[in-house]
Protein backbone atom coordinates (compact mmCIF):
# COMPACT_ATOMS: atom_id res chain seq x y z
CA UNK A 1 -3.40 20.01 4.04
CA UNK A 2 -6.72 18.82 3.31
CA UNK A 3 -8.87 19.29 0.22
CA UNK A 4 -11.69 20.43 1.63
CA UNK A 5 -10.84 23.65 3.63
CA UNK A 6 -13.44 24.60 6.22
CA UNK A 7 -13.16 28.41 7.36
CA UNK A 8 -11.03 28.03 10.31
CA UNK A 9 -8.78 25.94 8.46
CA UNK A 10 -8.30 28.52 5.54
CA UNK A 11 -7.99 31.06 8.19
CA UNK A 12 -4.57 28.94 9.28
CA UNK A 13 -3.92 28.84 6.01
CA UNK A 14 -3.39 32.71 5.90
CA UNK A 15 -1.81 33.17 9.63
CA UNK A 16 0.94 30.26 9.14
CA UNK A 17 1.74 29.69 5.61
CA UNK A 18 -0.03 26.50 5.13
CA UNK A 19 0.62 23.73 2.53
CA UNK A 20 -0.25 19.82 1.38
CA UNK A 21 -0.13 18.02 -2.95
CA UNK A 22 3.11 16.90 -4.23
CA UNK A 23 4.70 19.88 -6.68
CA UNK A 24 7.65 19.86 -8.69
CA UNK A 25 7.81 15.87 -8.65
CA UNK A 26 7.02 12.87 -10.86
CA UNK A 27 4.70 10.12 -10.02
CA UNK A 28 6.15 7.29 -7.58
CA UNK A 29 4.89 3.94 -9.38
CA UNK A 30 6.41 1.57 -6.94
CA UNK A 31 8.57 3.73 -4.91
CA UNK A 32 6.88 3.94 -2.15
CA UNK A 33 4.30 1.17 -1.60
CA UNK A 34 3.98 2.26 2.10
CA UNK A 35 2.12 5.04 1.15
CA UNK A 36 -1.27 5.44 0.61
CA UNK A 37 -4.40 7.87 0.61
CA UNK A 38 -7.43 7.97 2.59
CA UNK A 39 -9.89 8.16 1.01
CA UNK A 40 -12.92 10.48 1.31
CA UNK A 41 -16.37 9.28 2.05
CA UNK A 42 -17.95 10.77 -1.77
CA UNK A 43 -15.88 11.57 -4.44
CA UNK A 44 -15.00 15.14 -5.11
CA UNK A 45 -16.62 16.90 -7.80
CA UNK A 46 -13.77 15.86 -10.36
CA UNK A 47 -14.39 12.33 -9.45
CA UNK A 48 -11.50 11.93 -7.26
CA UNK A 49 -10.99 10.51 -3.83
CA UNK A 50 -7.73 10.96 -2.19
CA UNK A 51 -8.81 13.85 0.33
CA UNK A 52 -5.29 13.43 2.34
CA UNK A 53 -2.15 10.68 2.50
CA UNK A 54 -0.93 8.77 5.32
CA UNK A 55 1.90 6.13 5.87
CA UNK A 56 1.68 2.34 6.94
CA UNK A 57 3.93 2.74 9.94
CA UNK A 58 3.06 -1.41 11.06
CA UNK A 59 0.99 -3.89 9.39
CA UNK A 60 -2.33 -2.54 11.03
CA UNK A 61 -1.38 0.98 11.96
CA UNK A 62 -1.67 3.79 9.32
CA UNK A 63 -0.09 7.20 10.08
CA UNK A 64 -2.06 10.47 9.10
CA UNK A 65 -3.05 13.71 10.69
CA UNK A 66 -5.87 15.08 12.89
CA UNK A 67 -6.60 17.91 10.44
CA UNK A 68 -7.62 14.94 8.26
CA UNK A 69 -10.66 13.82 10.60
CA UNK A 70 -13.50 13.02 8.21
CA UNK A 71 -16.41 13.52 10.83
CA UNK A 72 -16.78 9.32 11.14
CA UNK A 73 -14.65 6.90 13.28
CA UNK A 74 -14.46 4.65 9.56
CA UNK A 75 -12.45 5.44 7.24
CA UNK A 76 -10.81 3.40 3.85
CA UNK A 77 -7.51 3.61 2.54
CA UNK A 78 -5.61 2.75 0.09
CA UNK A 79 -1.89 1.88 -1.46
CA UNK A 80 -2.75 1.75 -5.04
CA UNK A 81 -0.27 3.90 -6.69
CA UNK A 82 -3.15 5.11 -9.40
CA UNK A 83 -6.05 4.55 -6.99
CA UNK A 84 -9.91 4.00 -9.95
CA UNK A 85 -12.84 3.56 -7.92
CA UNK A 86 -14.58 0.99 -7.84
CA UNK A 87 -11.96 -1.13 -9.04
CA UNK A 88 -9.01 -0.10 -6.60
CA UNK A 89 -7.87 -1.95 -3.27
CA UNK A 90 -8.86 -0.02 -0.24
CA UNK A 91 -8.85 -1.25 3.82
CA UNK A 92 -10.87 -0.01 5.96
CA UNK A 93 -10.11 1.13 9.83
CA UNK A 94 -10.85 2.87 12.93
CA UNK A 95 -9.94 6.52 12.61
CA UNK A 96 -8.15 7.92 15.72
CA UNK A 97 -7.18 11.64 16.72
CA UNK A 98 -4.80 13.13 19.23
CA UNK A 99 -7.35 14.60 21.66
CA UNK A 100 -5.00 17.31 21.95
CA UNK A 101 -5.24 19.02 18.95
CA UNK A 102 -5.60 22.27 18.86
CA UNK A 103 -3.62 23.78 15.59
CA UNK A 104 -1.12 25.74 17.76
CA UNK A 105 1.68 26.61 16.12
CA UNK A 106 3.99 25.72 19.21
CA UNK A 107 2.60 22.35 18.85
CA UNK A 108 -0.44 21.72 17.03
CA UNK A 109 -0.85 17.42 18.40
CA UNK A 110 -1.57 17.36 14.25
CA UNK A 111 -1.52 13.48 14.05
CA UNK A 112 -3.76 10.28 14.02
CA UNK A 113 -3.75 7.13 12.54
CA UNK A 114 -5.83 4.40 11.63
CA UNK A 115 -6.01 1.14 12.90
CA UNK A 116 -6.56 -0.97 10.25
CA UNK A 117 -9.32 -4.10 10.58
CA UNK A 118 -6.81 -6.38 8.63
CA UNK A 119 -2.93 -6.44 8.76
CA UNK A 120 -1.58 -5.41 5.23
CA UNK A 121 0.61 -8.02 3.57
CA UNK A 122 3.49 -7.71 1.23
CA UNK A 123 3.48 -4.35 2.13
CA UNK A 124 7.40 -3.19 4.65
CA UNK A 125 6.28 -0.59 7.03
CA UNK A 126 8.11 2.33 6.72
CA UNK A 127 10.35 3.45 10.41
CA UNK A 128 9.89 6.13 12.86
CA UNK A 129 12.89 8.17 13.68
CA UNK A 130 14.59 7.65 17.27
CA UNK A 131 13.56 10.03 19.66
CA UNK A 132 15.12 13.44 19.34
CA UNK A 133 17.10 11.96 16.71
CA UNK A 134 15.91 15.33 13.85
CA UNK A 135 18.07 17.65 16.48
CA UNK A 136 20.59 17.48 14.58
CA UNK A 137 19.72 17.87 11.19
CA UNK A 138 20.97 21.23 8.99
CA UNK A 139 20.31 22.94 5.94
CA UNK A 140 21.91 20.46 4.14
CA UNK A 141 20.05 18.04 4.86
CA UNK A 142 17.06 16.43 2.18
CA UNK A 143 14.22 15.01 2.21
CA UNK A 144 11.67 13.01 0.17
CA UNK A 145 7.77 13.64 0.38
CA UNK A 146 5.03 11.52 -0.72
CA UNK A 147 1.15 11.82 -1.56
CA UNK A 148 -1.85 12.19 -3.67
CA UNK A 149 -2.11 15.56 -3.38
CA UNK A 150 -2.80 18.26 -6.35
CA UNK A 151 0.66 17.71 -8.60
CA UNK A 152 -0.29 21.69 -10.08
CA UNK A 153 -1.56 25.04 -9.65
CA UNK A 154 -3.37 26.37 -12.39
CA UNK A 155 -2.87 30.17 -12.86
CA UNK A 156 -4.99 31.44 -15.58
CA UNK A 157 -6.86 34.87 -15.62
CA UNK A 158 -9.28 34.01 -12.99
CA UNK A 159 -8.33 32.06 -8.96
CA UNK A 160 -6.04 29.53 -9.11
CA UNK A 161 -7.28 25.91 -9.10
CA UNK A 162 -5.56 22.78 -8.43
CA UNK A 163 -4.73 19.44 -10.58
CA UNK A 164 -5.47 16.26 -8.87
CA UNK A 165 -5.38 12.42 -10.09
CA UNK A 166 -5.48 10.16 -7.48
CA UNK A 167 -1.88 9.56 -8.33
CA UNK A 168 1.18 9.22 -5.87
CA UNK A 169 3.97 11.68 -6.72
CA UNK A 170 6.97 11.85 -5.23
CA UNK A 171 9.69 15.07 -4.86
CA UNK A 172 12.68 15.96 -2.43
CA UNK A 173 13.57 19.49 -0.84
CA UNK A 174 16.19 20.67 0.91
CA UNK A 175 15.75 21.78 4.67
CA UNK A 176 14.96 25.30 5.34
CA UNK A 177 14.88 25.54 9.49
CA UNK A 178 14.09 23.74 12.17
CA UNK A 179 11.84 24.23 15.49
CA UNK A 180 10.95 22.38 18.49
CA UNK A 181 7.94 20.81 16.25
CA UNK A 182 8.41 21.69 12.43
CA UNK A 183 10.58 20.91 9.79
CA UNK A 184 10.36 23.40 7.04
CA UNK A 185 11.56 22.04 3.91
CA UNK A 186 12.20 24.44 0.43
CA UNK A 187 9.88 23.44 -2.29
CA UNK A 188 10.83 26.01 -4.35
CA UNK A 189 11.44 25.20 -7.92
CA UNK A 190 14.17 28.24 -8.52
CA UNK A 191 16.15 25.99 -5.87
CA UNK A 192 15.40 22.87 -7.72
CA UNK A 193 13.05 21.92 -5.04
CA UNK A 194 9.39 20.21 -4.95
CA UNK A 195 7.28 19.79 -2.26
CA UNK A 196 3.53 19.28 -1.04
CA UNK A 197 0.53 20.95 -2.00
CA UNK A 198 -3.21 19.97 -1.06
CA UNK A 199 -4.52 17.17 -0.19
CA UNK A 200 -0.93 15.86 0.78
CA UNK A 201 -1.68 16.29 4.22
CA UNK A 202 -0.39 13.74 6.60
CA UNK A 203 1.84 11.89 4.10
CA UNK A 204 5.44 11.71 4.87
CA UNK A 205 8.47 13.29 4.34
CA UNK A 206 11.62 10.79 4.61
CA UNK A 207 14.97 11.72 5.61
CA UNK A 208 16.93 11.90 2.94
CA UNK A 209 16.88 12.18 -0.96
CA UNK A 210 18.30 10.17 -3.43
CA UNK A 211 21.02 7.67 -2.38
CA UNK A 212 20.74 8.78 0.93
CA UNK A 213 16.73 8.34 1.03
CA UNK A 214 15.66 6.32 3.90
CA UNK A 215 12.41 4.65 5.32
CA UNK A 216 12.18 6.92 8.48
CA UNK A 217 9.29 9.03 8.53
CA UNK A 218 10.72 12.52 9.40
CA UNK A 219 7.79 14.31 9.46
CA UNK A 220 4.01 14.24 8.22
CA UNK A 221 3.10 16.91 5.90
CA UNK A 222 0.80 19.87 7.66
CA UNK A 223 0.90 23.19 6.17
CA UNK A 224 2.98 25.18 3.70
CA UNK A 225 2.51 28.49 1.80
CA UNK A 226 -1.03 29.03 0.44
CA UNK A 227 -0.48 28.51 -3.08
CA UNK A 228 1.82 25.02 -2.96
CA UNK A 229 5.40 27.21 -4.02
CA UNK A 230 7.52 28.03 -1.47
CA UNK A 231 7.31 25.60 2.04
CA UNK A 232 6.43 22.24 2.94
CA UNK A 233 6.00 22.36 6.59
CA UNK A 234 6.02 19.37 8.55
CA UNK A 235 4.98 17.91 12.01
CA UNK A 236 8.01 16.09 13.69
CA UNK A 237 7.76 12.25 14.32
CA UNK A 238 10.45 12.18 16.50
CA UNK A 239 9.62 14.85 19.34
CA UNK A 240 7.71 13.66 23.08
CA UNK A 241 3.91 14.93 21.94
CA UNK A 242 4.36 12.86 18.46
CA UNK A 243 5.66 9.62 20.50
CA UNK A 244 3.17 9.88 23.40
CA UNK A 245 0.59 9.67 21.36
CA UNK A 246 1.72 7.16 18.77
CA UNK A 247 3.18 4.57 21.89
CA UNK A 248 -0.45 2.68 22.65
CA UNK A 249 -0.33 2.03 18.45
CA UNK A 250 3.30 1.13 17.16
CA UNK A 251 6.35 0.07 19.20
CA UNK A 252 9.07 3.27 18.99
CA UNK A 253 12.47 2.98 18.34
């Protein structure tokens, strides 16, 4: 989810157990160099930037969500794993939105990408899973997420507030159920889980953890349980929406 949460947004929030920052992990170094942040157009009042992550999915296409839309067709981004302004690598890009979104729950068309002025070098793209290819995935089944997002939630006596460095993190959770659109992934730390928290939002969640970890982009973090503990809940790359609207961008598998 984003970082800055308008009111219909933290009205979602409540109604579908929303989520986005990576919990319960350790930062990524070089990891995952495919992932980045986009960045927001002023720094936050903590003097960060990384309002939501996204994925390079080809050398000029990076993958995000719609819920991410920054008001302005151009947008920056960057792969720095530590990401200091002014000093840090960014690319800038054409921001573009499935016209369809909506934020149903059935199928909220939560996904965009950028199209990138310059084609990223020494940089692999990460994959996009076959279509209909998550069918068949149980709750066995793990996977990795990546982003910027806020790494902790700060419970003192007054509301909770959340810890953000411009940092990638990386965790792995274990698959809770599966719809026609979501994955929802356990990032429960009493299971040994981490997850996404905000400002994760659009990142991705591989399939598989580990020495089973691939470069297939599962699903792009959306939502999760208000306060970053219990569900990661992702928007499937591999159903008919997600691949209609990524086709004019990226060739599919």
């Amino acid at each position: 989810m984003r970082r800055i949460l308008s009111s219909t947004f933290l009205a979602l929030l409540l109604l579908a157990a929303p989520a986005g920052a990576i919990t319960y992990g350790v930062p990524d170094g070089n990891g995952h160099p495919e992932v980045g942040a986009l960045l927001a157009q002023q720094p936050y009042s903590d003097g960060t930037w990384a309002e939501c992550t996204g994925t390079l999915i080809s050398p000029t296409v990076f993958l995000t969500a719609a819920h991410c839309d920054e008001g302005t067709s151009r947008v920056a981004v960057t792969f720095d794993s530590t990401y200091t302004a002014p000093k840090g690598t960014t690319y800038w890009g054409t921001y573009h939105a499935d016209p369809a979104y909506d934020q149903k729950q059935s199928d909220p068309h939560d996904i965009a990408v950028v199209v990138l002025d310059k084609a990223v070098k020494g940089i692999a793209p990460a994959r996009l899973p076959k279509a209909g290819s998550l069918d068949t995935v149980d709750t066995t089944t793990q996977f990795t997420s990546v982003g910027y997002g806020g790494q902790a939630v700060n419970q003192g006596g007054g509301p909770k507030t959340f810890s953000y460095s411009d940092v990638r993190y990386v965790a792995t959770g274990t698959l809770n159920s599966l719809t026609s659109s979501w994955l929802r992934i356990s990032m429960n730390p009493a299971h040994g889980d981490g997850g996404t928290c905000y400002g994760d939002s659009g990142g991705p969640n591989f399939l598989g953890a580990g020495s089973t970890e691939t470069d297939i982009v599962a699903g792009t973090t959306i939502t999760g349980d208000t306060f970053c503990r219990s569900t990661n809940v992702d928007y499937r790359m591999d159903t008919v929406s997600a691949r209609s609207f990524l086709a004019p961008y990226v060739a599919l598998p």
